[in-house]
PDB file of N, CA and C in Angstrom:
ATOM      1  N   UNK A   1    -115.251  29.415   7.426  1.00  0.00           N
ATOM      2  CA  UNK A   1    -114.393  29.986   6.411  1.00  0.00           C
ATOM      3  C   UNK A   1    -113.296  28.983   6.081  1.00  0.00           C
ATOM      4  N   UNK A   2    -113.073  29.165   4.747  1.00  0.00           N
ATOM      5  CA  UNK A   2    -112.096  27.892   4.420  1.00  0.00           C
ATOM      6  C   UNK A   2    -110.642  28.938   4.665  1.00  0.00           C
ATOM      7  N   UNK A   3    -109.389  27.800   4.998  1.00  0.00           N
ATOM      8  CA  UNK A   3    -108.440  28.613   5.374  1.00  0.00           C
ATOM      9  C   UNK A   3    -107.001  27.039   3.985  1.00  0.00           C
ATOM     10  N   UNK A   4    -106.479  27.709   3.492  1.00  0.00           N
ATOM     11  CA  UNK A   4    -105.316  27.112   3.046  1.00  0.00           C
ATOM     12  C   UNK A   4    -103.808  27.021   3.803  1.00  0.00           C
ATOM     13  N   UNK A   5    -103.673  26.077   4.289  1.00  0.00           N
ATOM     14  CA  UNK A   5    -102.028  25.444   5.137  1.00  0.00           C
ATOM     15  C   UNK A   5    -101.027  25.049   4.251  1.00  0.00           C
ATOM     16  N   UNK A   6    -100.411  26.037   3.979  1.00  0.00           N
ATOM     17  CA  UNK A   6     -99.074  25.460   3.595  1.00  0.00           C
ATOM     18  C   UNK A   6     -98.052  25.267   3.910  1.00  0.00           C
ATOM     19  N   UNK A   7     -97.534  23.860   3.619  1.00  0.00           N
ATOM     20  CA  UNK A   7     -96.453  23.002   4.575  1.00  0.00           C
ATOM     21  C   UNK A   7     -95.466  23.169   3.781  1.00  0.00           C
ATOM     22  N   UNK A   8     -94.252  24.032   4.665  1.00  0.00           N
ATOM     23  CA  UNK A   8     -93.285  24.185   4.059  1.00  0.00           C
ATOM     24  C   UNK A   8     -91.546  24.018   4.604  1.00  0.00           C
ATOM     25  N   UNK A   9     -90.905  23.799   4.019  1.00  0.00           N
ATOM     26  CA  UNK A   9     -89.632  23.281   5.109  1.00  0.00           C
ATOM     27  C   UNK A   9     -88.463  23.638   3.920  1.00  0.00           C
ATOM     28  N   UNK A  10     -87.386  23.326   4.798  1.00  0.00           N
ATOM     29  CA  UNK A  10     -86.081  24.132   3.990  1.00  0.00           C
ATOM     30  C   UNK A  10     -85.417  22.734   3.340  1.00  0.00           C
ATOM     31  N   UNK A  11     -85.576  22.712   1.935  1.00  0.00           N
ATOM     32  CA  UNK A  11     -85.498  21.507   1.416  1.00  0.00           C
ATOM     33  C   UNK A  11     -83.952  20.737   1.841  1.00  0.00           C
ATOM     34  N   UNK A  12     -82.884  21.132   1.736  1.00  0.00           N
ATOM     35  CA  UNK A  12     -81.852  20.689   1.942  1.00  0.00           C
ATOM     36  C   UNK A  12     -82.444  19.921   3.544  1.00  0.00           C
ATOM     37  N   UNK A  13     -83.058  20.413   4.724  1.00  0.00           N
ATOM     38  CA  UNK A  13     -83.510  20.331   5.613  1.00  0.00           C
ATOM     39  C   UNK A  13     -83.945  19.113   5.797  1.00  0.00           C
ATOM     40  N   UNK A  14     -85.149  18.931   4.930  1.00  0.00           N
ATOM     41  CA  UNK A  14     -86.361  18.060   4.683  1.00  0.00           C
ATOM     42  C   UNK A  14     -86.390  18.242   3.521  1.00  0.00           C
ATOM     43  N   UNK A  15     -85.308  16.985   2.612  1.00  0.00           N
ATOM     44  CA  UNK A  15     -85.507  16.376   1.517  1.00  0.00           C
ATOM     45  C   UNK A  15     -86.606  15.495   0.889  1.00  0.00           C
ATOM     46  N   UNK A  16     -87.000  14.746   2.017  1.00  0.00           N
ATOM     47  CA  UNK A  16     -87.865  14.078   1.695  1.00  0.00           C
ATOM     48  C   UNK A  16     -89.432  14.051   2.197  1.00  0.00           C
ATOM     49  N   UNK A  17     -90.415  14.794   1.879  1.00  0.00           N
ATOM     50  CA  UNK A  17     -91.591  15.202   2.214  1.00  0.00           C
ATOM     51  C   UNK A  17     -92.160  14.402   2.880  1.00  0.00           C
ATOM     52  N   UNK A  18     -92.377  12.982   2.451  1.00  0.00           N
ATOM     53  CA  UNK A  18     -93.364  12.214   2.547  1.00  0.00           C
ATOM     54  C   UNK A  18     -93.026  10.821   3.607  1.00  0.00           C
ATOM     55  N   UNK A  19     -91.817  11.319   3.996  1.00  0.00           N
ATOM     56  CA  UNK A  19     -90.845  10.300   4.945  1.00  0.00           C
ATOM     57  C   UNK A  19     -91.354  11.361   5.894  1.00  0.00           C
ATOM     58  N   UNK A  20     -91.095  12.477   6.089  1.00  0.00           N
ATOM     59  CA  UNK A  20     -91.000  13.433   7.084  1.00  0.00           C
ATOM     60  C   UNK A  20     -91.915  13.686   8.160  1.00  0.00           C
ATOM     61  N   UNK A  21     -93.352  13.817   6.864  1.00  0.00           N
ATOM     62  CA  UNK A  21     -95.065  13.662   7.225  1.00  0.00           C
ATOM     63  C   UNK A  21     -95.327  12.338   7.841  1.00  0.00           C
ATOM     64  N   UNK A  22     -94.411  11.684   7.990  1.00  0.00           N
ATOM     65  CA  UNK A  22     -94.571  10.028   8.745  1.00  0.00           C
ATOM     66  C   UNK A  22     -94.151  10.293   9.944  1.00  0.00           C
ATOM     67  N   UNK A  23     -92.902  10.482   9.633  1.00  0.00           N
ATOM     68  CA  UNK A  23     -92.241  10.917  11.017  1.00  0.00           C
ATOM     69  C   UNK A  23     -93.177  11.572  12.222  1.00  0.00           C
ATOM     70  N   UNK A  24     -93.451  12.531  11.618  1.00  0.00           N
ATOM     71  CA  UNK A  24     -93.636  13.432  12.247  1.00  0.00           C
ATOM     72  C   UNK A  24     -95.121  13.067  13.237  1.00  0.00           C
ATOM     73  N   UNK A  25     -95.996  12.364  12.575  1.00  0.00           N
ATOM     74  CA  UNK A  25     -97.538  12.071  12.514  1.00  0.00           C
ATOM     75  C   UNK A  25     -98.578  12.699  12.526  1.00  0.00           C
ATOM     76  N   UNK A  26     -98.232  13.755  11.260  1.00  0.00           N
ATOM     77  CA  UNK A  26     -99.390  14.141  10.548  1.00  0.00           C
ATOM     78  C   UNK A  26    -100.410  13.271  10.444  1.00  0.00           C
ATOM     79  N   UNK A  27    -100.370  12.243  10.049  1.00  0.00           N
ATOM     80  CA  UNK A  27    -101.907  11.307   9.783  1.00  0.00           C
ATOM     81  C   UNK A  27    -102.636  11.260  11.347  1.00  0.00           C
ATOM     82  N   UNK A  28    -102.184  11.170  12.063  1.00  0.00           N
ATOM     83  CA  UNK A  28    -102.817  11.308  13.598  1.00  0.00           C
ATOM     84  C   UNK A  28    -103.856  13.056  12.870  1.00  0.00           C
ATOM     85  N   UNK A  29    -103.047  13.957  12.890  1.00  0.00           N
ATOM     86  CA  UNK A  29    -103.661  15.134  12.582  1.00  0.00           C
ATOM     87  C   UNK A  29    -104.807  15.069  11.858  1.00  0.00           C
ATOM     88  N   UNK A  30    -104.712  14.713  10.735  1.00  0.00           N
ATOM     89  CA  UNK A  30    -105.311  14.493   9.836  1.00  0.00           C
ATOM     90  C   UNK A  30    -106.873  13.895  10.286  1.00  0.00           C
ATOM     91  N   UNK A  31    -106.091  12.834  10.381  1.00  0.00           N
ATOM     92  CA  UNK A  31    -107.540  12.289  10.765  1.00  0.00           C
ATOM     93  C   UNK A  31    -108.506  12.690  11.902  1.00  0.00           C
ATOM     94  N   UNK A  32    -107.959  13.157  12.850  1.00  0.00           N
ATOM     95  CA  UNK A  32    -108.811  14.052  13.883  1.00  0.00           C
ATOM     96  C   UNK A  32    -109.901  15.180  13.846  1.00  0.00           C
ATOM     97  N   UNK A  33    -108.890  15.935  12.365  1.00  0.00           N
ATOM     98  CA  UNK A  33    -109.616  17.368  11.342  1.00  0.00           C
ATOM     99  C   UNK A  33    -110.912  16.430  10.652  1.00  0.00           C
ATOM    100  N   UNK A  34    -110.357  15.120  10.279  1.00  0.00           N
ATOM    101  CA  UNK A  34    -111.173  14.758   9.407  1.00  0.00           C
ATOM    102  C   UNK A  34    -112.760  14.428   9.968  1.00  0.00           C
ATOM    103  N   UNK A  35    -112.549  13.463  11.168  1.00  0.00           N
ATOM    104  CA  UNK A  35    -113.342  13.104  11.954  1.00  0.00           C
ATOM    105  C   UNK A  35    -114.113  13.873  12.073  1.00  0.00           C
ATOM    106  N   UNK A  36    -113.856  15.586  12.423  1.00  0.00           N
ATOM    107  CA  UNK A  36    -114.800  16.876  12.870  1.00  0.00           C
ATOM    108  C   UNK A  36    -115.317  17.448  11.870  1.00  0.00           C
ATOM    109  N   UNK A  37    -114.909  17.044  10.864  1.00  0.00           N
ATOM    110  CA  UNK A  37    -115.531  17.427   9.376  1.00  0.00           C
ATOM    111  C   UNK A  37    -114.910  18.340   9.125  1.00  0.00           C
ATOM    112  N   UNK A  38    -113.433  18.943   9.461  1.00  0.00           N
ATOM    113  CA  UNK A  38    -112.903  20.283   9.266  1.00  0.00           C
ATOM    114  C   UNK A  38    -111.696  20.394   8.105  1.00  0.00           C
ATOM    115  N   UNK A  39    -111.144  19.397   7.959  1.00  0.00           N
ATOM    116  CA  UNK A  39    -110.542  18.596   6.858  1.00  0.00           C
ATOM    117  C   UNK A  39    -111.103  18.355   5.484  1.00  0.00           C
ATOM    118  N   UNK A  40    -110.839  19.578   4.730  1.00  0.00           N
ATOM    119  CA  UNK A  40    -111.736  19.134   3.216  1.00  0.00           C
ATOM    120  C   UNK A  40    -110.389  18.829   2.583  1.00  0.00           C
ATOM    121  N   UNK A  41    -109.501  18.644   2.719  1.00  0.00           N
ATOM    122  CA  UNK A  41    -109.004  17.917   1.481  1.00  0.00           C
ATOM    123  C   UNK A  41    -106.763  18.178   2.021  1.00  0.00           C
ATOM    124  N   UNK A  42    -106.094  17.532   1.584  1.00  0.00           N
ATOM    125  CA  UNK A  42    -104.722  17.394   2.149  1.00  0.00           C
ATOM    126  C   UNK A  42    -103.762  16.421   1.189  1.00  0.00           C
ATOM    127  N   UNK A  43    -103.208  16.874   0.579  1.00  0.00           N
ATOM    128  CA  UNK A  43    -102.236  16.311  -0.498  1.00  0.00           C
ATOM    129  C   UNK A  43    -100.797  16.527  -0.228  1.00  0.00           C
ATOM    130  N   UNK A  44     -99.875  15.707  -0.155  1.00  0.00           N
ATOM    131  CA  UNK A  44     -98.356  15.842  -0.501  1.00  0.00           C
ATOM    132  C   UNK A  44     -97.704  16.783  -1.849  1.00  0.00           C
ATOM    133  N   UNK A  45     -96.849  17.177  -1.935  1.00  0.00           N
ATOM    134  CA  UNK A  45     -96.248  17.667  -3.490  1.00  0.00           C
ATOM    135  C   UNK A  45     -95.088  17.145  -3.180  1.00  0.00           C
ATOM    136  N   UNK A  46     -94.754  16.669  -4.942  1.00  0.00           N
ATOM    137  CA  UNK A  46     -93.519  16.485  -5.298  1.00  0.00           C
ATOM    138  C   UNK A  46     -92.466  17.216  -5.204  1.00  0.00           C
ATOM    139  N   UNK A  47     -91.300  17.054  -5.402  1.00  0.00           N
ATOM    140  CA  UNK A  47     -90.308  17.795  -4.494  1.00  0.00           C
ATOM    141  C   UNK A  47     -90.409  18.978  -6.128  1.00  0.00           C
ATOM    142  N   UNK A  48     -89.424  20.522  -5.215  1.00  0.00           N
ATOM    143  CA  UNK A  48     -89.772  21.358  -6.012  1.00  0.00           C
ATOM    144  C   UNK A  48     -89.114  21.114  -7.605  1.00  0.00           C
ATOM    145  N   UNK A  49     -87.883  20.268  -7.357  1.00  0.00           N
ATOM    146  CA  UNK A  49     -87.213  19.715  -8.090  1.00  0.00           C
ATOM    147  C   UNK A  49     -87.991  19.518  -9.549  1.00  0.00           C
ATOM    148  N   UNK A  50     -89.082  19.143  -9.113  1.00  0.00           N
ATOM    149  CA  UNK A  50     -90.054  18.447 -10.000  1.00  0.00           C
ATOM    150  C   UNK A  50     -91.143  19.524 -10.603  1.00  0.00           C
ATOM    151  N   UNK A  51     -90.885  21.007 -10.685  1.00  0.00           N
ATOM    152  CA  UNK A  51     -91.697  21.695 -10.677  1.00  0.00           C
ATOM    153  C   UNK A  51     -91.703  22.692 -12.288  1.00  0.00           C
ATOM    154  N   UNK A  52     -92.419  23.180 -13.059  1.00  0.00           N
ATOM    155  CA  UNK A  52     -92.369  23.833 -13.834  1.00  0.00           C
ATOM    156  C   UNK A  52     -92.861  24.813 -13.796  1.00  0.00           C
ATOM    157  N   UNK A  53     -92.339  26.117 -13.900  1.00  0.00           N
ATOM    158  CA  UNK A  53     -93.219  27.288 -13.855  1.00  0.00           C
ATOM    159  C   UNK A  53     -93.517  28.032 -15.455  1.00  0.00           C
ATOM    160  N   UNK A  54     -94.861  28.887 -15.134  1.00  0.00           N
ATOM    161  CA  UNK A  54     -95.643  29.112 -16.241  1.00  0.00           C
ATOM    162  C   UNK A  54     -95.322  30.506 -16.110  1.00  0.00           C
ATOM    163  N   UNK A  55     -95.010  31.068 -17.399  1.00  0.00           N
ATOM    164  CA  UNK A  55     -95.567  32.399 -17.115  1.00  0.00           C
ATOM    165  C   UNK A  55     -96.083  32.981 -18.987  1.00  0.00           C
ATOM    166  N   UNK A  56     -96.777  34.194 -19.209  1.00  0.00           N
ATOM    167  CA  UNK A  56     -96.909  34.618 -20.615  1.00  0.00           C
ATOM    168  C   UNK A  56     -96.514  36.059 -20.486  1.00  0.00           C
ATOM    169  N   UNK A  57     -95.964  36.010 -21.538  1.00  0.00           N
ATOM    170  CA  UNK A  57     -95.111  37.499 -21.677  1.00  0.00           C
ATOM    171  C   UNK A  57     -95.450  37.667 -22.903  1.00  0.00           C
ATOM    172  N   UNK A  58     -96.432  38.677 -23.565  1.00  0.00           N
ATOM    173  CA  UNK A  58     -96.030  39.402 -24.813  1.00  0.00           C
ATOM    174  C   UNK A  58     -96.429  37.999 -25.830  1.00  0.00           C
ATOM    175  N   UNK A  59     -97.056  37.479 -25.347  1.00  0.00           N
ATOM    176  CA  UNK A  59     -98.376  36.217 -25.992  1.00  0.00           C
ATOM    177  C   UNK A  59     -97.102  34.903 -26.191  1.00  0.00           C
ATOM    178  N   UNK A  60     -95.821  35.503 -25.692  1.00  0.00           N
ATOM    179  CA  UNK A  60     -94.733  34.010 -25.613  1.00  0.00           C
ATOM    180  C   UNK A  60     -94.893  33.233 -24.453  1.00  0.00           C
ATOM    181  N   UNK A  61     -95.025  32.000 -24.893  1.00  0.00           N
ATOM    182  CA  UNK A  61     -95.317  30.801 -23.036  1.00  0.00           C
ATOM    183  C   UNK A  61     -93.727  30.560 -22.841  1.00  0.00           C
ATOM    184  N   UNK A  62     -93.383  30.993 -21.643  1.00  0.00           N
ATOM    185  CA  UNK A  62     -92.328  30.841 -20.959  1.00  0.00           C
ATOM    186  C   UNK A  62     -92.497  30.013 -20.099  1.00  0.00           C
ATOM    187  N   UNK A  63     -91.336  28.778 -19.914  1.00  0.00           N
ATOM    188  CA  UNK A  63     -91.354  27.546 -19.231  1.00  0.00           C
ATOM    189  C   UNK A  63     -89.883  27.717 -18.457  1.00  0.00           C
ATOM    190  N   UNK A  64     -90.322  27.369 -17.327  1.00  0.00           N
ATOM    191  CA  UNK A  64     -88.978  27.402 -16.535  1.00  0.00           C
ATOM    192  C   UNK A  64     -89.030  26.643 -15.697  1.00  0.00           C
ATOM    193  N   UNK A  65     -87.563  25.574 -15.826  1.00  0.00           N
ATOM    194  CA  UNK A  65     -87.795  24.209 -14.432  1.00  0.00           C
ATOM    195  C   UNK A  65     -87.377  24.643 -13.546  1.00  0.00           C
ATOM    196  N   UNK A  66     -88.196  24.001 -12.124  1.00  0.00           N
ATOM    197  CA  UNK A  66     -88.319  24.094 -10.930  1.00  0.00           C
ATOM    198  C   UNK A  66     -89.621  25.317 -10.862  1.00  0.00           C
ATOM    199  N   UNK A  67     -88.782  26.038  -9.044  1.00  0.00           N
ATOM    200  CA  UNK A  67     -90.409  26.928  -8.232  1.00  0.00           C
ATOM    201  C   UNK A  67     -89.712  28.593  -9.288  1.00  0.00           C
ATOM    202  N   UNK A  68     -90.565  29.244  -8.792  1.00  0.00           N
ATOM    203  CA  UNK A  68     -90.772  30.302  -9.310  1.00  0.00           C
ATOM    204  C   UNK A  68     -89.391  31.234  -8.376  1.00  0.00           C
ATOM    205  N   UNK A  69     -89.682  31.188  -7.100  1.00  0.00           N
ATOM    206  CA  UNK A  69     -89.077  31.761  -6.382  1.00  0.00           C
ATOM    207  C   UNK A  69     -87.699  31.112  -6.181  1.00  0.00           C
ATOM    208  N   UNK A  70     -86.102  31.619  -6.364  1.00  0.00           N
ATOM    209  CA  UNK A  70     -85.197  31.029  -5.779  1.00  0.00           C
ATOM    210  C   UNK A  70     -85.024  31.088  -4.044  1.00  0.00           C
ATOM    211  N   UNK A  71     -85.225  30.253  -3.404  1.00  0.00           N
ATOM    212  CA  UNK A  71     -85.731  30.256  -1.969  1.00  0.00           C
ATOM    213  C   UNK A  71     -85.412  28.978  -1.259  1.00  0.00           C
ATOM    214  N   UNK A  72     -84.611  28.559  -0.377  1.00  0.00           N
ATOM    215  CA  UNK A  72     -84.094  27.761   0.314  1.00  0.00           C
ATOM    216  C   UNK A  72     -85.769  26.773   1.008  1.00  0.00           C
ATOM    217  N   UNK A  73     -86.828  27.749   1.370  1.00  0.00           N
ATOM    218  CA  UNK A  73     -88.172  26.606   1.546  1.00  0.00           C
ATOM    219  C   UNK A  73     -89.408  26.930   0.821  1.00  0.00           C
ATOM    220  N   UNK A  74     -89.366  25.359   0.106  1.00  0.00           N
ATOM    221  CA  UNK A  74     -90.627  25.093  -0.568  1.00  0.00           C
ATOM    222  C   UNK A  74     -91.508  24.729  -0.073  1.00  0.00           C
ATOM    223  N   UNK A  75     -92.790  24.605  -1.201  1.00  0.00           N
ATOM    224  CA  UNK A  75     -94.166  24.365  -0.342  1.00  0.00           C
ATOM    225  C   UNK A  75     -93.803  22.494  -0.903  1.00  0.00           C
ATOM    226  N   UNK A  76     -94.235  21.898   0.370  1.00  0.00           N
ATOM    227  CA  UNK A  76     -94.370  20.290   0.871  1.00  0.00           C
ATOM    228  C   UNK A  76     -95.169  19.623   0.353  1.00  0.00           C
ATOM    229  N   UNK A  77     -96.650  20.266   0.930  1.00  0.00           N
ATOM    230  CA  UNK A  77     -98.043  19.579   1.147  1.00  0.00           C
ATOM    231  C   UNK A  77     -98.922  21.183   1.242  1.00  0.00           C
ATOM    232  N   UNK A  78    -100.211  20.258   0.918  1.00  0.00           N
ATOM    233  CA  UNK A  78    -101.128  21.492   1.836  1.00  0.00           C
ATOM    234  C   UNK A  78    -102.435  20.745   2.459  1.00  0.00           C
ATOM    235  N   UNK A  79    -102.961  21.513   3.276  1.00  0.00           N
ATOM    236  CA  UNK A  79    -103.776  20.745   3.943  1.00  0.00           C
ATOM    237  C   UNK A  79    -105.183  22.214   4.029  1.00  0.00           C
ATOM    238  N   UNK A  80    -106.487  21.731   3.205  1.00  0.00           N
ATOM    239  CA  UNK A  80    -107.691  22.988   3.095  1.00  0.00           C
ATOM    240  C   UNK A  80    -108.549  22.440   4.142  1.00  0.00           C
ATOM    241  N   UNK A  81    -108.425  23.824   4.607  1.00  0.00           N
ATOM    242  CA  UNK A  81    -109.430  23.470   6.335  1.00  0.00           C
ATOM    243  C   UNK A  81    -110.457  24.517   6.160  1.00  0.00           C
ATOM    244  N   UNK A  82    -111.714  23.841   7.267  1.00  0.00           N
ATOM    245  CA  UNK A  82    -112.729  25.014   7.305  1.00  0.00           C
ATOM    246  C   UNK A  82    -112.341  25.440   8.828  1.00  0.00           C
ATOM    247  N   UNK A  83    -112.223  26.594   9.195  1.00  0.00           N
ATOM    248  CA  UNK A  83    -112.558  26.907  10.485  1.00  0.00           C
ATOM    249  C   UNK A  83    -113.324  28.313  11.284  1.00  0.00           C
ATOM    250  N   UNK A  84    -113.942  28.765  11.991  1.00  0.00           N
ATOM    251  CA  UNK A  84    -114.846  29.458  12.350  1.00  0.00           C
ATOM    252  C   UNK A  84    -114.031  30.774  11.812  1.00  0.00           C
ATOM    253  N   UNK A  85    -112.872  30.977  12.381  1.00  0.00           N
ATOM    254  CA  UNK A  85    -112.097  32.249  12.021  1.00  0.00           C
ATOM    255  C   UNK A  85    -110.465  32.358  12.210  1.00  0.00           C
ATOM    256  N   UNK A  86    -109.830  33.390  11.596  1.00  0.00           N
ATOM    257  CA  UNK A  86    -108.409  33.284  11.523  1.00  0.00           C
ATOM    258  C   UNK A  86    -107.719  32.488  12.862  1.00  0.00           C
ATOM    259  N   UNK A  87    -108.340  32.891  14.040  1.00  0.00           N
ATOM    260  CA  UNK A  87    -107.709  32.673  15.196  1.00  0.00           C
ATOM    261  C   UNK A  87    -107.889  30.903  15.455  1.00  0.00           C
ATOM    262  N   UNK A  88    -109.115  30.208  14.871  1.00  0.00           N
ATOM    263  CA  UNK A  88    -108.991  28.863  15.246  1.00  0.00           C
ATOM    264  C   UNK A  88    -108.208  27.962  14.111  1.00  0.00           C
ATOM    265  N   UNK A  89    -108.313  28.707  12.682  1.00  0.00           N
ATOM    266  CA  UNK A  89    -107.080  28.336  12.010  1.00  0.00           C
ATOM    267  C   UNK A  89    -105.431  28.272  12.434  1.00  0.00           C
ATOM    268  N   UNK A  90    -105.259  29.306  12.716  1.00  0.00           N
ATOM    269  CA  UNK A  90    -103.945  29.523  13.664  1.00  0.00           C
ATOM    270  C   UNK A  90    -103.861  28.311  14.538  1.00  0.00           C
ATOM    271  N   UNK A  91    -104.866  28.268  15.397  1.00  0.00           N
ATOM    272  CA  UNK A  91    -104.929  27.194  16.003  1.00  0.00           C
ATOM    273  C   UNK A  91    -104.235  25.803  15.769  1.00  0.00           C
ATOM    274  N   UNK A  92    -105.308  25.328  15.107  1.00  0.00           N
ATOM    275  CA  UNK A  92    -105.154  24.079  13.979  1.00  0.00           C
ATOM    276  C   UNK A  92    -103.810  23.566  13.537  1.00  0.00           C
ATOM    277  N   UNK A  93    -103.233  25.249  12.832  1.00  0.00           N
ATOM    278  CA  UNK A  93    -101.761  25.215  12.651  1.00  0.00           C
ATOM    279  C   UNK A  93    -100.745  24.855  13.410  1.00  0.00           C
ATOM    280  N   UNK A  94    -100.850  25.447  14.334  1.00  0.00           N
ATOM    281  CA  UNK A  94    -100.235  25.364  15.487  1.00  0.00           C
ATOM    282  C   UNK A  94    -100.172  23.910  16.188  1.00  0.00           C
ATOM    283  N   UNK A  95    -100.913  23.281  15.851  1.00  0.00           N
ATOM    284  CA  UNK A  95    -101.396  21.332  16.810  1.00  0.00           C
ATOM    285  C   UNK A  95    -100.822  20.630  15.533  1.00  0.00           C
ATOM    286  N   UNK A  96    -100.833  21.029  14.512  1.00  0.00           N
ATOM    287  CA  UNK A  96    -100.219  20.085  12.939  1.00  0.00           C
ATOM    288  C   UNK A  96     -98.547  19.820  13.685  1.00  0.00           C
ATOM    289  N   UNK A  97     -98.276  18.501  13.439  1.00  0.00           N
ATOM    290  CA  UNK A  97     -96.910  18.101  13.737  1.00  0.00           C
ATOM    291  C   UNK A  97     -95.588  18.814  12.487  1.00  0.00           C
ATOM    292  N   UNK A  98     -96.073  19.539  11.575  1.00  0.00           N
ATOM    293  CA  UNK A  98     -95.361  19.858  10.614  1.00  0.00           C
ATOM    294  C   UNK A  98     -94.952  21.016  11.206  1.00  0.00           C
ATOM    295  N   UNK A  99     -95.629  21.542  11.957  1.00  0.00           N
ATOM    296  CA  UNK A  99     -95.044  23.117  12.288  1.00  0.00           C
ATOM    297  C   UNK A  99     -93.649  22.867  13.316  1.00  0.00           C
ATOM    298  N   UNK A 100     -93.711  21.699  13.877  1.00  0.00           N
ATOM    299  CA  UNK A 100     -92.419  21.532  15.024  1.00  0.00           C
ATOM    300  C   UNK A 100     -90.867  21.240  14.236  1.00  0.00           C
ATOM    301  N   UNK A 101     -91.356  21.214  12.800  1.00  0.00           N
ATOM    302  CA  UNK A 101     -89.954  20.543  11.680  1.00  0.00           C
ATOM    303  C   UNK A 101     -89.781  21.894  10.890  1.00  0.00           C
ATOM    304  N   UNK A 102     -91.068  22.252  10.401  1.00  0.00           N
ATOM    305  CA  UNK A 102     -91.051  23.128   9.191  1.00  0.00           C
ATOM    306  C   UNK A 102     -91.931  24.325   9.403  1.00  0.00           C
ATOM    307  N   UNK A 103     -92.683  24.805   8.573  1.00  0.00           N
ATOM    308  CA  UNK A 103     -93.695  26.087   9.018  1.00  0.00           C
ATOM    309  C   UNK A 103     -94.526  25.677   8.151  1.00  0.00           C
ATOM    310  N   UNK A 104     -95.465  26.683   8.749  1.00  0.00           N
ATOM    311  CA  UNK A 104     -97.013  26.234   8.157  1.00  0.00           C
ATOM    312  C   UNK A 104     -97.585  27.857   7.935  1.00  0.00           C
ATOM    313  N   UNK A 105     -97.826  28.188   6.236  1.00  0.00           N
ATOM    314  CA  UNK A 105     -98.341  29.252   6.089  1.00  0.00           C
ATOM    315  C   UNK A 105     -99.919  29.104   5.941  1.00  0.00           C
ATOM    316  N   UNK A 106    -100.691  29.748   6.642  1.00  0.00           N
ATOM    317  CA  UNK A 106    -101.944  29.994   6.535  1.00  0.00           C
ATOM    318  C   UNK A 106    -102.373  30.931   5.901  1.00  0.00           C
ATOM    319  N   UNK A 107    -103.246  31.070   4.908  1.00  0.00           N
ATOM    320  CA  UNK A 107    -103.821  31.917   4.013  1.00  0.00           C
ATOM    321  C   UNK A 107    -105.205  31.449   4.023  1.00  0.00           C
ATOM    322  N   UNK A 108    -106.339  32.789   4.188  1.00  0.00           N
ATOM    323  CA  UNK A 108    -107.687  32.651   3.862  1.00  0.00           C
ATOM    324  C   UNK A 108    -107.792  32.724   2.277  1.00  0.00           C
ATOM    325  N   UNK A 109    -108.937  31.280   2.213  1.00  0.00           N
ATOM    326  CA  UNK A 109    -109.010  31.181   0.811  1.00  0.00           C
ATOM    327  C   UNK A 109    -110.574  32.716   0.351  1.00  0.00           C
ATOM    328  N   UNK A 110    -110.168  32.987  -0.899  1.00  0.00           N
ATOM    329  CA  UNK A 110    -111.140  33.752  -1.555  1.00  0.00           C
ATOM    330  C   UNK A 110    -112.602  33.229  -1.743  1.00  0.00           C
ATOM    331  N   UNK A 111    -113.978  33.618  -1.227  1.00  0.00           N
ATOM    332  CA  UNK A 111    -114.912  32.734  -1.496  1.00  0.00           C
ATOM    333  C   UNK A 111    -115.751  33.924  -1.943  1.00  0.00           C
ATOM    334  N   UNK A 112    -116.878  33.770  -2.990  1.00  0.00           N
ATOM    335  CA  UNK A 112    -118.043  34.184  -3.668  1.00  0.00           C
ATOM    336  C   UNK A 112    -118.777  34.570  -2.002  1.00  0.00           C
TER     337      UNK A 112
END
């Protein structure tokens, strides 16, 4: 089952995402998931700063800068994993060096 990780931290906190994910040594992670084939895919995001939200109201496109939510932590990165079931996702989460700085939300992705 594919499971979605989202890396998230309290921006004032962890300003800088991609300094942090160094720090920290996510890429050790990474590549370990990857090795086992459990690692389908893991991207950085730009800070929320950088964000536009969409919405349609009444057939008007409403644009609004930055996240949707006013909220002290944004999403970072995410990292799409396969794993047998909720509990070895958790897992997974739990061994990611991001969770010791920031949190890591896990969500099962929707599949056909």
């Amino acid at each position: 089952m594919k499971y979605m990780l989202m890396l998230a931290s309290d921006v004032a906190y962890r300003a800088d995402v991609e300094d942090a994910a160094l720090e920290t040594g996510c890429g050790n992670w990474s590549e370990e998931l990857s090795r086992r084939g459990q690692l389908l895919r893991s991207e950085g995001l730009r800070p929320s700063t950088d964000a536009t939200t969409v919405r349609v109201r009444s057939g008007d496109v409403l644009l609004t800068d930055g996240p949707f939510a006013e909220t002290k932590d944004q999403i970072g990165g995410f990292s799409l994993i396969e794993a047998a079931d909720l509990d070895e996702a958790l897992d997974l989460a739990a061994k990611h060096p991001w969770a010791a700085v920031g949190k890591i939300e896990v969500r099962p992705v929707w599949e056909p």
